[in-house]
Protein backbone atom coordinates (compact mmCIF):
# COMPACT_ATOMS: atom_id res chain seq x y z
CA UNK A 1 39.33 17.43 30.05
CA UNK A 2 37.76 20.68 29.95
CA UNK A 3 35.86 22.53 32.79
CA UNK A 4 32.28 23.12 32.07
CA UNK A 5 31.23 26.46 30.91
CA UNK A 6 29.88 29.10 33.36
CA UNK A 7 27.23 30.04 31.42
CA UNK A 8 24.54 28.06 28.48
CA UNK A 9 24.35 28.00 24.98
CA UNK A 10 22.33 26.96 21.90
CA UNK A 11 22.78 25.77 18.94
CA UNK A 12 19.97 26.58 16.65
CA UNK A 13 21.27 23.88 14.12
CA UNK A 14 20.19 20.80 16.90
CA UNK A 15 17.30 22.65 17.76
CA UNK A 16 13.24 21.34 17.56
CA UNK A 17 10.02 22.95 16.85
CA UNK A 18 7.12 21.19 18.02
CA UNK A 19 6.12 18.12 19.53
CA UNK A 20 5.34 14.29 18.56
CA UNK A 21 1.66 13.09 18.45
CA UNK A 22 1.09 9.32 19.43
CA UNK A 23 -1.48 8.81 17.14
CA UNK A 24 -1.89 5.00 18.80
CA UNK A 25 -3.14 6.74 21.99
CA UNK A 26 -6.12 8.79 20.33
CA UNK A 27 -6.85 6.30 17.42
CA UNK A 28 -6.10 3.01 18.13
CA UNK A 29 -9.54 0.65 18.21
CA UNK A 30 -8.96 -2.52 19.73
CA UNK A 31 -9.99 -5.65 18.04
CA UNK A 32 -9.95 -8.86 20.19
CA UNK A 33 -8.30 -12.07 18.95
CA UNK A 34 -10.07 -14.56 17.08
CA UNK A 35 -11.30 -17.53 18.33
CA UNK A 36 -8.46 -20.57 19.31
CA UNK A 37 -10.92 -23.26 17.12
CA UNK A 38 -10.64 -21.13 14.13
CA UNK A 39 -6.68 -20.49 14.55
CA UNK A 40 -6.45 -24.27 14.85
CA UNK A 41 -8.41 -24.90 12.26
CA UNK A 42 -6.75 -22.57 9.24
CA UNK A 43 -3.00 -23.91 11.05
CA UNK A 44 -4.67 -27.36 10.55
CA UNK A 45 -5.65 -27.02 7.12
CA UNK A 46 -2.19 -25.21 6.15
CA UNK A 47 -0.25 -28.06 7.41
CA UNK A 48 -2.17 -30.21 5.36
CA UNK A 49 -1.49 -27.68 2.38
CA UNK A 50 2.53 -28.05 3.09
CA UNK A 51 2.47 -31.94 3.42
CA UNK A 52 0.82 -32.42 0.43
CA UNK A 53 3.67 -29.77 -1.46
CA UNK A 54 6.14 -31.88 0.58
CA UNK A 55 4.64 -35.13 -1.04
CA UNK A 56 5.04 -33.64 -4.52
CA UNK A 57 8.47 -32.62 -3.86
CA UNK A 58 9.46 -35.94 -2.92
CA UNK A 59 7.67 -38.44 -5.63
């Protein structure tokens, strides 16, 4: 184990210009969640679509 250095250094090679945007924070529009009746109604109707692929599976 080594003492640490009196004095700093850089190394240009690890170095970074600029700075990250978080383009969620200045552009993101928020868009509320459909209805529950119309979620239950398309997972309704694709459970019906699988049971009848299930049904054709096993004839």
């Amino acid at each position: 184990m080594t003492p640490p250095l009196g004095w700093g250094f850089l190394l240009c090679s690890k170095t970074k210009i600029g700075y990250e945007i978080n383009f969620n924070r200045y552009f993101y529009k928020y868009t509320p969640p459909r209805p529950l009746e119309e979620i239950e109604t398309d997972l309704k109707k694709i459970e019906k679509e699988i049971a009848d692929m299930l049904a054709e599976v096993t004839e």
